[in-house]
Protein backbone atom coordinates (compact mmCIF):
# COMPACT_ATOMS: atom_id res chain seq x y z
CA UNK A 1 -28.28 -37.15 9.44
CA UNK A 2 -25.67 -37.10 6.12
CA UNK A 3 -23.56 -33.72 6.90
CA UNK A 4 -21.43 -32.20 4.61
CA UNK A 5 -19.07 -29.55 5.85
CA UNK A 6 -17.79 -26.64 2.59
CA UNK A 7 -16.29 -23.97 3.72
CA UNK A 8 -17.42 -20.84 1.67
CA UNK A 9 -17.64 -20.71 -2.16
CA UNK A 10 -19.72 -19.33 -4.81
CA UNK A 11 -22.98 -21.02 -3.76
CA UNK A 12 -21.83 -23.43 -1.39
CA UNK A 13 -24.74 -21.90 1.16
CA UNK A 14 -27.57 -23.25 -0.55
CA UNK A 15 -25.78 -26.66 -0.84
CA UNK A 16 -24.91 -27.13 2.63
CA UNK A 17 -28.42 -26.66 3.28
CA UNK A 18 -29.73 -28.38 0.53
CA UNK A 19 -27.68 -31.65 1.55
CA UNK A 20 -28.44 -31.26 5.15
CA UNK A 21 -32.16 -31.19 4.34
CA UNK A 22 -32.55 -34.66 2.29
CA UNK A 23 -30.24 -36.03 4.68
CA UNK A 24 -32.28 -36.01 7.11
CA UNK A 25 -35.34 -36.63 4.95
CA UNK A 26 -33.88 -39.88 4.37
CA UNK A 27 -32.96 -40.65 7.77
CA UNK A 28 -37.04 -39.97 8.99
CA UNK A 29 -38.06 -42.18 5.89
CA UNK A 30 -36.07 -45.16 5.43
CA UNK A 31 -34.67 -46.53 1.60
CA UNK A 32 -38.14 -47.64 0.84
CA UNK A 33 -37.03 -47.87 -2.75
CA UNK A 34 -34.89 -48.73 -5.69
CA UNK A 35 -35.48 -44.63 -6.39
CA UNK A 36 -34.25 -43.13 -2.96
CA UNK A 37 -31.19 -44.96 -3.18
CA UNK A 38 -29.90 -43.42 -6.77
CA UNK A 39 -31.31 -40.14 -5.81
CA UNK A 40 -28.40 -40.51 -2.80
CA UNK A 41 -26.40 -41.91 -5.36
CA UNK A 42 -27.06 -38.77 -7.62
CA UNK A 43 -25.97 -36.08 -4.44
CA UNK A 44 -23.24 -37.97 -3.97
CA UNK A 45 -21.60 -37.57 -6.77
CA UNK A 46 -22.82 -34.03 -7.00
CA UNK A 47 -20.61 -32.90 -3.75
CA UNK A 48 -18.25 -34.91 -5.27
CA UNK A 49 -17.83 -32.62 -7.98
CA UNK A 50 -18.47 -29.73 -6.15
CA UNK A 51 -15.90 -30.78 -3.49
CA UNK A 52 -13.21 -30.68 -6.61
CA UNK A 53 -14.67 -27.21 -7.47
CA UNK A 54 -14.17 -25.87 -4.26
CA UNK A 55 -10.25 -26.93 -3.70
CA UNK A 56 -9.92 -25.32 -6.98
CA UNK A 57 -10.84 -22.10 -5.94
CA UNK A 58 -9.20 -22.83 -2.50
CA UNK A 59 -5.31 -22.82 -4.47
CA UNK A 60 -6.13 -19.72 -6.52
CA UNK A 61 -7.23 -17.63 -3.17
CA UNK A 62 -4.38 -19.11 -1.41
CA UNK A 63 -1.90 -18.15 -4.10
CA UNK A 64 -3.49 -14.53 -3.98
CA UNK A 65 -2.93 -14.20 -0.42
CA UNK A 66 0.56 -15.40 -0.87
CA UNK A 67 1.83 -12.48 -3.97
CA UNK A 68 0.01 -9.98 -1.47
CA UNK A 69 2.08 -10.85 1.83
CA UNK A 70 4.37 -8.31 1.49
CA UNK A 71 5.88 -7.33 4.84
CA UNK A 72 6.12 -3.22 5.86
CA UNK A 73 9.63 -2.27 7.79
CA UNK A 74 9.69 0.10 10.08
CA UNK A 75 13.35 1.66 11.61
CA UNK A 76 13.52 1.52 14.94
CA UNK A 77 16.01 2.95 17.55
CA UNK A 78 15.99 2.59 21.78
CA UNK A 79 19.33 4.26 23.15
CA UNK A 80 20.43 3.23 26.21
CA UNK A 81 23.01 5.09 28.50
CA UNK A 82 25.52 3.92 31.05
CA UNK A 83 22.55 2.24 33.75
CA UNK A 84 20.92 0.64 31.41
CA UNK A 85 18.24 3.03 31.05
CA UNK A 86 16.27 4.41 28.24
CA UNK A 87 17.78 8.14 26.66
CA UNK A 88 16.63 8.53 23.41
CA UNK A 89 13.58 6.26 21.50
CA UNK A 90 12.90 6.87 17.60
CA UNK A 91 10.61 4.59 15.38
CA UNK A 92 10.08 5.54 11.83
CA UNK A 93 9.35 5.19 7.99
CA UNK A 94 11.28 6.98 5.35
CA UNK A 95 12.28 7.02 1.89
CA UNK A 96 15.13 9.20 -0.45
CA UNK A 97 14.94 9.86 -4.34
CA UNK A 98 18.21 10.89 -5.65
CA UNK A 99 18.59 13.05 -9.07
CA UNK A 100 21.81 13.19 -10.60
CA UNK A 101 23.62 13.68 -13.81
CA UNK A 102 25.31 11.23 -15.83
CA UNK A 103 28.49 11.33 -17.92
CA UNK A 104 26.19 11.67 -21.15
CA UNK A 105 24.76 14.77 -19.99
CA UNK A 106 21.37 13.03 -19.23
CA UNK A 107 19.67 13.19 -16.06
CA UNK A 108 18.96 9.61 -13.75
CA UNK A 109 16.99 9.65 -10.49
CA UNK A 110 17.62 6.54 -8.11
CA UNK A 111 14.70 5.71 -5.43
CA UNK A 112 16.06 4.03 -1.79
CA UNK A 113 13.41 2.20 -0.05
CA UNK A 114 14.65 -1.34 0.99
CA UNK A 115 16.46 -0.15 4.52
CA UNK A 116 16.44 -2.96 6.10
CA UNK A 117 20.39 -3.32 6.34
CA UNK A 118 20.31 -0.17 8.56
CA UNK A 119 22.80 -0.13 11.65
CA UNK A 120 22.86 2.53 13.84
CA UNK A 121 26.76 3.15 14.51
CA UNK A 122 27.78 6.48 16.23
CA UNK A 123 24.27 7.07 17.94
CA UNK A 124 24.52 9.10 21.37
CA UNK A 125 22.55 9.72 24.28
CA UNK A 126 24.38 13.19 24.32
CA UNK A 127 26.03 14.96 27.21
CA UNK A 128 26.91 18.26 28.49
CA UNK A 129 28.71 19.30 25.48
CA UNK A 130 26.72 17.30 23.12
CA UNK A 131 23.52 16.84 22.16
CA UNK A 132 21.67 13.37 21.58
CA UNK A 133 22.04 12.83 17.46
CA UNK A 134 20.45 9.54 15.29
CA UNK A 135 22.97 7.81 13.34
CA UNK A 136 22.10 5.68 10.66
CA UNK A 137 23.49 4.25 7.39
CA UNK A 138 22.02 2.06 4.84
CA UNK A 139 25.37 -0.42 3.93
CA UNK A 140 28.09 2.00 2.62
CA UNK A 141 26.42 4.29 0.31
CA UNK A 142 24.01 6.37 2.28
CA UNK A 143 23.97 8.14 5.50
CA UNK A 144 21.20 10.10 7.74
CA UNK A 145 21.65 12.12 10.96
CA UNK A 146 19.71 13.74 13.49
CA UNK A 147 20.59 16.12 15.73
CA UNK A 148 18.83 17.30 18.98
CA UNK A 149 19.23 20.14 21.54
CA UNK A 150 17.54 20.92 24.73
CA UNK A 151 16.71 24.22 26.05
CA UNK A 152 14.55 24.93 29.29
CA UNK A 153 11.34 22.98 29.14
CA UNK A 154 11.72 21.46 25.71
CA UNK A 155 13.92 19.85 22.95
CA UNK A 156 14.28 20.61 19.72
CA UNK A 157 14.91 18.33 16.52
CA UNK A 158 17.49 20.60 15.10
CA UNK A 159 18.69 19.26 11.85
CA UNK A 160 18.62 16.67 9.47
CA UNK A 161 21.96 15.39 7.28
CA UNK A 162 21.77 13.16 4.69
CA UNK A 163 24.75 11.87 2.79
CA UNK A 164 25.54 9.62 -0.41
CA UNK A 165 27.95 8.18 -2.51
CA UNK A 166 28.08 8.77 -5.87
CA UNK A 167 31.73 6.38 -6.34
CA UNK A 168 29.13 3.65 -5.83
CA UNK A 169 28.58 2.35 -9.67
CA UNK A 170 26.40 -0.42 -8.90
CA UNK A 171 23.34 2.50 -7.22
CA UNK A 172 24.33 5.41 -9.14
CA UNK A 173 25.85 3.98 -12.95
CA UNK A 174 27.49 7.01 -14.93
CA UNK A 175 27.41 9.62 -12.48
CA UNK A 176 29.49 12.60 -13.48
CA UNK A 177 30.35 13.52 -10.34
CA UNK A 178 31.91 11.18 -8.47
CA UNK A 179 32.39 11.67 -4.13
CA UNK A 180 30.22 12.03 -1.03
CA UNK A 181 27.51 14.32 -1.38
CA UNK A 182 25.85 15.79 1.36
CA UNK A 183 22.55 18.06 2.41
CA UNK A 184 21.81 19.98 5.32
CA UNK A 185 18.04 20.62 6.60
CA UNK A 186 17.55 22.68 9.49
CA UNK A 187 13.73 21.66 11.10
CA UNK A 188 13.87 23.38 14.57
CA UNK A 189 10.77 21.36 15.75
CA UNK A 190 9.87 22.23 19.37
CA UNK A 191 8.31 19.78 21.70
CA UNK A 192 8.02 20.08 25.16
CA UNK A 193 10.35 17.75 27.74
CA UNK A 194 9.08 14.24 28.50
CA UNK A 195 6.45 14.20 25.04
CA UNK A 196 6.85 11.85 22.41
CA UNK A 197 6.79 13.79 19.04
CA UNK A 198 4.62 11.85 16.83
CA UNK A 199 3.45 12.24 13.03
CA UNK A 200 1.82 10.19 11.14
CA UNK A 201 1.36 12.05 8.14
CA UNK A 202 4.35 12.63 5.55
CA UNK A 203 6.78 15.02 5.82
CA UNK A 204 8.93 15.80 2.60
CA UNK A 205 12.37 17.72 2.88
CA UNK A 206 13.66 18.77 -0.47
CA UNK A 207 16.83 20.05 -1.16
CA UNK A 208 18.86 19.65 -4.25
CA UNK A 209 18.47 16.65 -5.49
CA UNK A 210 17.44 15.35 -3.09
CA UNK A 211 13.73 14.30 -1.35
CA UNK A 212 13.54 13.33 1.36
CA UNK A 213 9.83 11.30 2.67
CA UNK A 214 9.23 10.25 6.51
CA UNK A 215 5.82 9.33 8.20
CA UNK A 216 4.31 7.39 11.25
CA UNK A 217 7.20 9.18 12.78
CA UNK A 218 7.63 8.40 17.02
CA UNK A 219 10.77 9.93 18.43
CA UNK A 220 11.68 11.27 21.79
CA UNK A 221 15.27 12.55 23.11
CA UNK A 222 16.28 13.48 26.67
CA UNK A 223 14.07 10.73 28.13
CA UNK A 224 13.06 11.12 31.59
CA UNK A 225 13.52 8.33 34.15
CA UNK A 226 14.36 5.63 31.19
CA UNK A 227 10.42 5.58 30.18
CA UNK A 228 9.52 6.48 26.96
CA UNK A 229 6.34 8.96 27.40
CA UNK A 230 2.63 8.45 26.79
CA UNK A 231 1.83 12.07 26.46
CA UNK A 232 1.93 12.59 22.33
CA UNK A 233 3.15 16.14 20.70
CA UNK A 234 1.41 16.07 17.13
CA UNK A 235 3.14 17.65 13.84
CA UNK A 236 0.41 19.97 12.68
CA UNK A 237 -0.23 17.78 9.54
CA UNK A 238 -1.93 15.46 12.30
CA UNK A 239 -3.47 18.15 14.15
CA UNK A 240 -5.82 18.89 11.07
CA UNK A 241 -5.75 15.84 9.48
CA UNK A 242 -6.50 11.98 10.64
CA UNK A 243 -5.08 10.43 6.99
CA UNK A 244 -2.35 7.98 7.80
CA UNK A 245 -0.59 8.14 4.81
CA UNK A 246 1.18 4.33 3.84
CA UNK A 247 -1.84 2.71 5.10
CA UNK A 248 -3.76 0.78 2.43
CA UNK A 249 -7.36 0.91 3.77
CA UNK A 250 -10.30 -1.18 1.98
CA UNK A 251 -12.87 1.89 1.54
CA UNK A 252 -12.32 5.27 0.33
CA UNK A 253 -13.14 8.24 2.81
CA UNK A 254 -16.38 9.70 2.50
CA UNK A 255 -16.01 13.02 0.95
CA UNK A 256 -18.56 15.95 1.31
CA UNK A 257 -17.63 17.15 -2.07
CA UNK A 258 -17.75 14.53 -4.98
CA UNK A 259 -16.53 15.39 -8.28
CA UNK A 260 -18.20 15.66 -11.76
CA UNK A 261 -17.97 12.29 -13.42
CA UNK A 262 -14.33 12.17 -15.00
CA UNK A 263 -13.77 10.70 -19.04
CA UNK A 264 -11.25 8.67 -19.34
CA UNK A 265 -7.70 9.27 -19.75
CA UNK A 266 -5.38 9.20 -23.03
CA UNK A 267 -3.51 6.43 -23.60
CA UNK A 268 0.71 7.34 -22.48
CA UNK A 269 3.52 4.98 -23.93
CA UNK A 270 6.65 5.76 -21.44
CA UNK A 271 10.01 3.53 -21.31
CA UNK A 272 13.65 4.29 -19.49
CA UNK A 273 16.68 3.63 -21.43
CA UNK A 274 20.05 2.32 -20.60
CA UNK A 275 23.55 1.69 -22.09
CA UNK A 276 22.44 -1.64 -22.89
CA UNK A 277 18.76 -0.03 -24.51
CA UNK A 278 15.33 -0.13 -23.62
CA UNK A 279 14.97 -1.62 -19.92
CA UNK A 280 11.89 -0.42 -19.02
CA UNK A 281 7.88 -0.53 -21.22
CA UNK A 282 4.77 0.77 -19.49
CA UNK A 283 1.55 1.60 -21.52
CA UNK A 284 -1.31 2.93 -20.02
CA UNK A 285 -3.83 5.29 -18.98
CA UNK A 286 -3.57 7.38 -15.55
CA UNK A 287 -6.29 8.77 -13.35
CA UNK A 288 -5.22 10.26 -10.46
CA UNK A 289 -7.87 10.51 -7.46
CA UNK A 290 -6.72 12.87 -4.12
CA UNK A 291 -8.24 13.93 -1.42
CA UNK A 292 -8.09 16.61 0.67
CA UNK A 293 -9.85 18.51 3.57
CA UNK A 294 -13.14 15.99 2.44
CA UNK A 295 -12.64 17.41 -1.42
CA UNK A 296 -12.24 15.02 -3.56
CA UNK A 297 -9.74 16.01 -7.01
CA UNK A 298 -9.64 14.04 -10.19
CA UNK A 299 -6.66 14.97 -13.04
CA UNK A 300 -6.16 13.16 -15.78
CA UNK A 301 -2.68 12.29 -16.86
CA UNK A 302 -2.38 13.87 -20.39
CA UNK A 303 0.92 12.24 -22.16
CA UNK A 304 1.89 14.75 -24.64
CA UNK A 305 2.59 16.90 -21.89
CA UNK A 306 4.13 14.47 -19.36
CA UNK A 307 7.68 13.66 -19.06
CA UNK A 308 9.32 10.09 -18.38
CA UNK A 309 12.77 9.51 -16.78
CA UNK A 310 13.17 6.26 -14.57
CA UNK A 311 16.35 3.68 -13.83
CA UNK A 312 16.99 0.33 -14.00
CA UNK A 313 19.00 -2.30 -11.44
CA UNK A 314 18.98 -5.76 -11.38
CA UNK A 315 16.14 -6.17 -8.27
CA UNK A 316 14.69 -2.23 -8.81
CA UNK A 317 13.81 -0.33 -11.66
CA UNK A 318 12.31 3.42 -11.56
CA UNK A 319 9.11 5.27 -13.97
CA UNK A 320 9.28 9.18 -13.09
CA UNK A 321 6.75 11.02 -14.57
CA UNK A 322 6.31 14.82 -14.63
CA UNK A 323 4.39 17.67 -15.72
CA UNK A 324 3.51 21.38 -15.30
CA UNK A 325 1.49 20.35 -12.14
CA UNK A 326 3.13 17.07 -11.06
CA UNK A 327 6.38 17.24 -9.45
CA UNK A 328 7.19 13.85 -10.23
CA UNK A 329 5.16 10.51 -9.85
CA UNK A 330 7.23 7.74 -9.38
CA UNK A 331 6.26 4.13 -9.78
CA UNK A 332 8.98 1.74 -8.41
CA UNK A 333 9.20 -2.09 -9.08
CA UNK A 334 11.07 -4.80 -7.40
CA UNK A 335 12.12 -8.41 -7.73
CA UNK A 336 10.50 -10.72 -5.41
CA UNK A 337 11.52 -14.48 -5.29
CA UNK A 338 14.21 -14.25 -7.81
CA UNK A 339 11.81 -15.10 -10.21
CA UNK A 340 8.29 -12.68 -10.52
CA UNK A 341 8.17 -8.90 -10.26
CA UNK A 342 5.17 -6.20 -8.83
CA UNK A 343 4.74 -2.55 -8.13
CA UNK A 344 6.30 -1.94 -4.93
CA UNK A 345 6.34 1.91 -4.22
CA UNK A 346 4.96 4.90 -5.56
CA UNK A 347 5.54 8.17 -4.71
CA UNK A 348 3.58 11.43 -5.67
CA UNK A 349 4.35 15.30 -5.26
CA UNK A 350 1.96 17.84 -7.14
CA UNK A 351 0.21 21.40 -6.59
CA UNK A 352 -3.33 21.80 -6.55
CA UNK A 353 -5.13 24.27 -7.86
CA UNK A 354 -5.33 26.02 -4.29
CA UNK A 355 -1.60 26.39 -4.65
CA UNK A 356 -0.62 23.58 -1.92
CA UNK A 357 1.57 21.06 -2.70
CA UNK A 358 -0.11 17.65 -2.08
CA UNK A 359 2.58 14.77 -1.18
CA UNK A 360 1.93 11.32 -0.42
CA UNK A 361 4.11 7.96 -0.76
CA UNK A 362 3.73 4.53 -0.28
CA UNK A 363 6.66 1.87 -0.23
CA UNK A 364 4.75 -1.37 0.98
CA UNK A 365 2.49 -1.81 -2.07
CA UNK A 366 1.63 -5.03 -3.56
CA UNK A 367 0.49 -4.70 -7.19
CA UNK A 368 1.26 -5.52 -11.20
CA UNK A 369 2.65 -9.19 -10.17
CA UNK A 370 4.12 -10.99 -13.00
CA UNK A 371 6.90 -13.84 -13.30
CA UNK A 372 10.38 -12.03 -14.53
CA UNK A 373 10.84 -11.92 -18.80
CA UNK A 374 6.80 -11.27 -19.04
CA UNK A 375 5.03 -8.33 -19.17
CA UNK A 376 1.86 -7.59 -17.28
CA UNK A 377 -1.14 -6.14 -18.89
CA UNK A 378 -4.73 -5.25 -17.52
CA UNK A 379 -6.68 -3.67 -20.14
CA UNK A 380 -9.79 -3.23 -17.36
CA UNK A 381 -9.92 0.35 -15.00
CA UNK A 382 -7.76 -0.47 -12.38
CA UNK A 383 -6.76 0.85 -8.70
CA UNK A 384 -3.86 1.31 -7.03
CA UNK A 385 -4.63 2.28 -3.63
CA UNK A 386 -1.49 4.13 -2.22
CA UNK A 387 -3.18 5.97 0.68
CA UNK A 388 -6.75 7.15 1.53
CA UNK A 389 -6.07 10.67 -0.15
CA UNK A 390 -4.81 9.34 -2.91
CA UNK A 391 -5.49 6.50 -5.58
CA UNK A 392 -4.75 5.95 -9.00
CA UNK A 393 -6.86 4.63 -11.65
CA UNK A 394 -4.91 2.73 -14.46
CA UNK A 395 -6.61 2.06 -17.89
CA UNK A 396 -5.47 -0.39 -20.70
CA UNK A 397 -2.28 -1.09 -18.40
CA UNK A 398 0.89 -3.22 -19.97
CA UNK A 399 4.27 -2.47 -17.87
CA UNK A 400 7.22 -4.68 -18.36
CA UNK A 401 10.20 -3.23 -15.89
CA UNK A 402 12.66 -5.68 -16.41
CA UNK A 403 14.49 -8.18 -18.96
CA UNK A 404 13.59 -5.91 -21.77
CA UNK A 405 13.84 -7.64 -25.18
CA UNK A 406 14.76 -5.16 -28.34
CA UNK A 407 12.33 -2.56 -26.78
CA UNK A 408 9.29 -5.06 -27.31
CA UNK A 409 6.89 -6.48 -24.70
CA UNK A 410 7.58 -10.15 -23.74
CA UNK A 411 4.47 -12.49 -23.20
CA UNK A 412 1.89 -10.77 -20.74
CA UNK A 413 0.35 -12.08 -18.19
CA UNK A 414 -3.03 -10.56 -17.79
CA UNK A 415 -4.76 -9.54 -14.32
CA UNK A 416 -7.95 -11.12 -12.91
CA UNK A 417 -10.18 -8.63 -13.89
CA UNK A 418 -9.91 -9.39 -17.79
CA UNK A 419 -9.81 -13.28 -16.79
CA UNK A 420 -13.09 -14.36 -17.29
CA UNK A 421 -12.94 -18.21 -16.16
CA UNK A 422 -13.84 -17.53 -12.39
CA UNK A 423 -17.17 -16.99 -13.83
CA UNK A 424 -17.50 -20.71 -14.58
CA UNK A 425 -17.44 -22.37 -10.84
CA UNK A 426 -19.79 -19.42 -10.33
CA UNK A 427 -22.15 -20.51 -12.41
CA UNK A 428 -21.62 -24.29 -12.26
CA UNK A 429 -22.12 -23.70 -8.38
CA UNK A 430 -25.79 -21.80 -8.93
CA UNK A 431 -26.71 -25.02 -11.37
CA UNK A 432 -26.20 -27.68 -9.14
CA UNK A 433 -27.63 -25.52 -6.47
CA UNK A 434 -30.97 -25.49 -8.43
CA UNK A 435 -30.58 -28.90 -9.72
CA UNK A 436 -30.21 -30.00 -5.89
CA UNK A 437 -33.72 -28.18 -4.81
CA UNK A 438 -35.49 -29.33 -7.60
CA UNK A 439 -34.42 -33.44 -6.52
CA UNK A 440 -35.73 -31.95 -3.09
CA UNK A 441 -39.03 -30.93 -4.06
CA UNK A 442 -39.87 -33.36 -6.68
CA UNK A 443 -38.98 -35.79 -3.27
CA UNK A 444 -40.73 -34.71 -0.96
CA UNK A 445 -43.84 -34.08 -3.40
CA UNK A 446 -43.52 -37.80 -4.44
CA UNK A 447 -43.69 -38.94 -0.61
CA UNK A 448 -46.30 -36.83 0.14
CA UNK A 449 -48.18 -38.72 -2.56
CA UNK A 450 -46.99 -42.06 -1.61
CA UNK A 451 -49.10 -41.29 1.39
CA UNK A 452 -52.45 -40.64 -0.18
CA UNK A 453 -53.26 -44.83 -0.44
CA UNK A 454 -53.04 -45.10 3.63
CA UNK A 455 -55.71 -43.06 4.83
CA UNK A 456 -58.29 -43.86 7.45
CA UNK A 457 -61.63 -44.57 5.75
């Protein structure tokens, strides 16, 4: 029996099959003829081709897998005291957007989300006259504190400090005031002695000018015995709500309610300026899908009343957008590989017509990939999937964040939904398919003929 082994690809099924079957027609029949041989012949050359189809499409998926392989990092703390035991356990995910004023009277807003230099100097178990406290910094420009206390049956997470410097030219470029700046928030969250506080949701702290974002937050002082507990105290964001927010799921909840078909949004030209000009472009059309409580909300971003601020750094650059309903809406791109950029981060804060404040951000996104001095452009609907309350729809998309040329778009590289060529091994794989069955029938038709002269009489 001939055997061909393709691994999946737009109509490879009916091939597989297709070969398999006059394989082993041959094999039962013998080359009785000049005919059956080139028909072999024929196939042959047919998988060839199709073979060279297939590792085609093989290095495009593969290089798709490899621009979507970013990696998520998570902070992670497990104190130890004098006996080697276990006191305090914290394991989190957090972000900071800065605002700030510059020496030209404008306003800048700088978003921190790479912490993966973090050390954890000055951490404590805590002791009679001190409580247990998280210290971490972020190289020598940021800072972020915890402190805990412990009354009878419970501890409370008491405070949270956060601290940056604005003498640091390189992260915060023309800041009028120059120093350590520091905020205070008091949280007073109670949870009971030997629970785990855990919340998965986000949690925003504002103050000043500074927000603060944390979620799939784990964190337990005063541990008992060195073992970190099983027994889970929820944030009430979790009790009422199962939404994990920086998880990018495949599907879309199923809401109860479902919106009135939405038109589609204007068209918004934004950019971010520098001292050396233009340094960010970004054209397009934004839909904004959230969910909450099962209700599903769709706004429309409408640019003549939408403001833009952003920043620029060599391997980060910043879009802010706000309105009379949107706090801000950032969109935050990074370098990757020296040489190709993407849409790493976007973080949303808005109020709903019920009054609440809906907040949701995302920092291990994977979208917009281009190679640096191009633009990217996608002139199809679009989504960015940040959580599974919220998604946004882009429309006629073209975002350059970085090398900037006299405020005009370089080259663009366009996404794969306005690429039509994957539609040709598509359809070259359903033509040989039904070239292949018709060889097989008109085969096994002529054998079945060939048959007729050898009857019994």
């Amino acid at each position: 029996m001939v055997c061909f082994r393709l691994s999946p690809v737009p109509g490879s099924g009916l091939v597989v099959l297709c070969l398999i079957l006059v394989g082993r027609a041959f094999q039962i029949q013998g080359f009785e003829s000049v005919s059956e041989s080139c028909m072999l012949l024929c196939l042959q050359k047919l998988f060839f081709f199709f073979r060279i189809m297939q590792l085609a499409y093989w290095f495009s998926e593969e290089e798709k897998v490899e621009e979507g392989a970013i990696s998520s990092y998570a902070l992670e703390l497990n104190l130890t005291n004098s006996k080697n035991a276990t006191c305090l356990y914290a394991k989190w995910r957090m972000n900071f957007t800065i605002g700030y004023e510059t020496t030209s009277k404008s306003n800048k807003t700088v978003t921190i989300s790479d912490l993966g230099n973090a050390t954890y100097n000055g951490s404590i178990c805590g002791d009679d006259q001190n409580g247990p406290k998280i210290e971490v910094q972020f190289g020598s420009v940021f800072s972020w504190t915890v402190n805990f206390t412990k009354e009878k049956s419970t501890y409370l997470i008491e405070s949270i400090s956060f601290s940056y410097d604005t003498n640091d030219s390189t992260t915060f470029p023309d800041a009028k005031k120059k120093g350590i700046l520091t905020v205070h928030e008091p949280v007073a969250f109670r949870i009971p002695l030997n629970d785990i506080f855990r919340c998965n949701s986000m949690l925003t702290a504002e103050k000043k000018d500074v927000i603060q974002h944390y979620w799939d937050v784990h964190v337990q002082a005063f541990v008992q015995n060195g073992t970190v507990s099983t027994k889970e105290f929820l944030c009430d964001k979790d009790k009422t709500s199962t939404t994990v927010v920086p998880v990018t799921p495949t599907t879309l909840p199923s809401p109860t309610t479902t919106p009135a078909q939405k038109e589609k949004p204007e068209i918004g030209s934004y950019s971010v300026n520098n001292t050396n000009g233009t340094c960010l472009l970004a054209t397009m059309g934004l839909q904004l899908n959230m969910t909450q409580d099962k209700v599903v909300t769709v706004i429309n971003i409408k640019p003549n009343t939408t403001h833009f601020t952003g920043s620029c750094h060599s391997q980060t650059a910043l879009l802010r957008l706000n309105g009379s309903n949107i706090k801000y809406l950032d969109f935050v791109f990074a370098v990757k590989n020296e040489n190709r950029f993407y849409l790493k981060e976007v973080n949303v804060s808005m109020y709903l017509v019920n009054g609440s404040v809906f907040s949701i951000a995302n920092n291990n996104l994977s979208y917009w990939d281009a190679p640096l001095g191009s633009s990217y452009m996608c002139n199809k609907e679009q989504t960015v999937s940040v959580s599974g309350a919220f998604q946004i729809n882009t429309f006629y998309l073209r975002v350059q964040p970085f090398n900037v040329i006299e405020g005009k778009y370089s080259t663009a590289q366009e996404c794969s939904l306005d690429d039509d060529t994957i539609l040709i091994p598509i359809i070259v794989g359903a033509g040989l398919s039904g070239l292949i069955i018709v060889i097989v029938i008109a085969y096994l038709i002529g054998r079945r003929k060939s048959y007729a002269g050898y009857q019994t009489l």
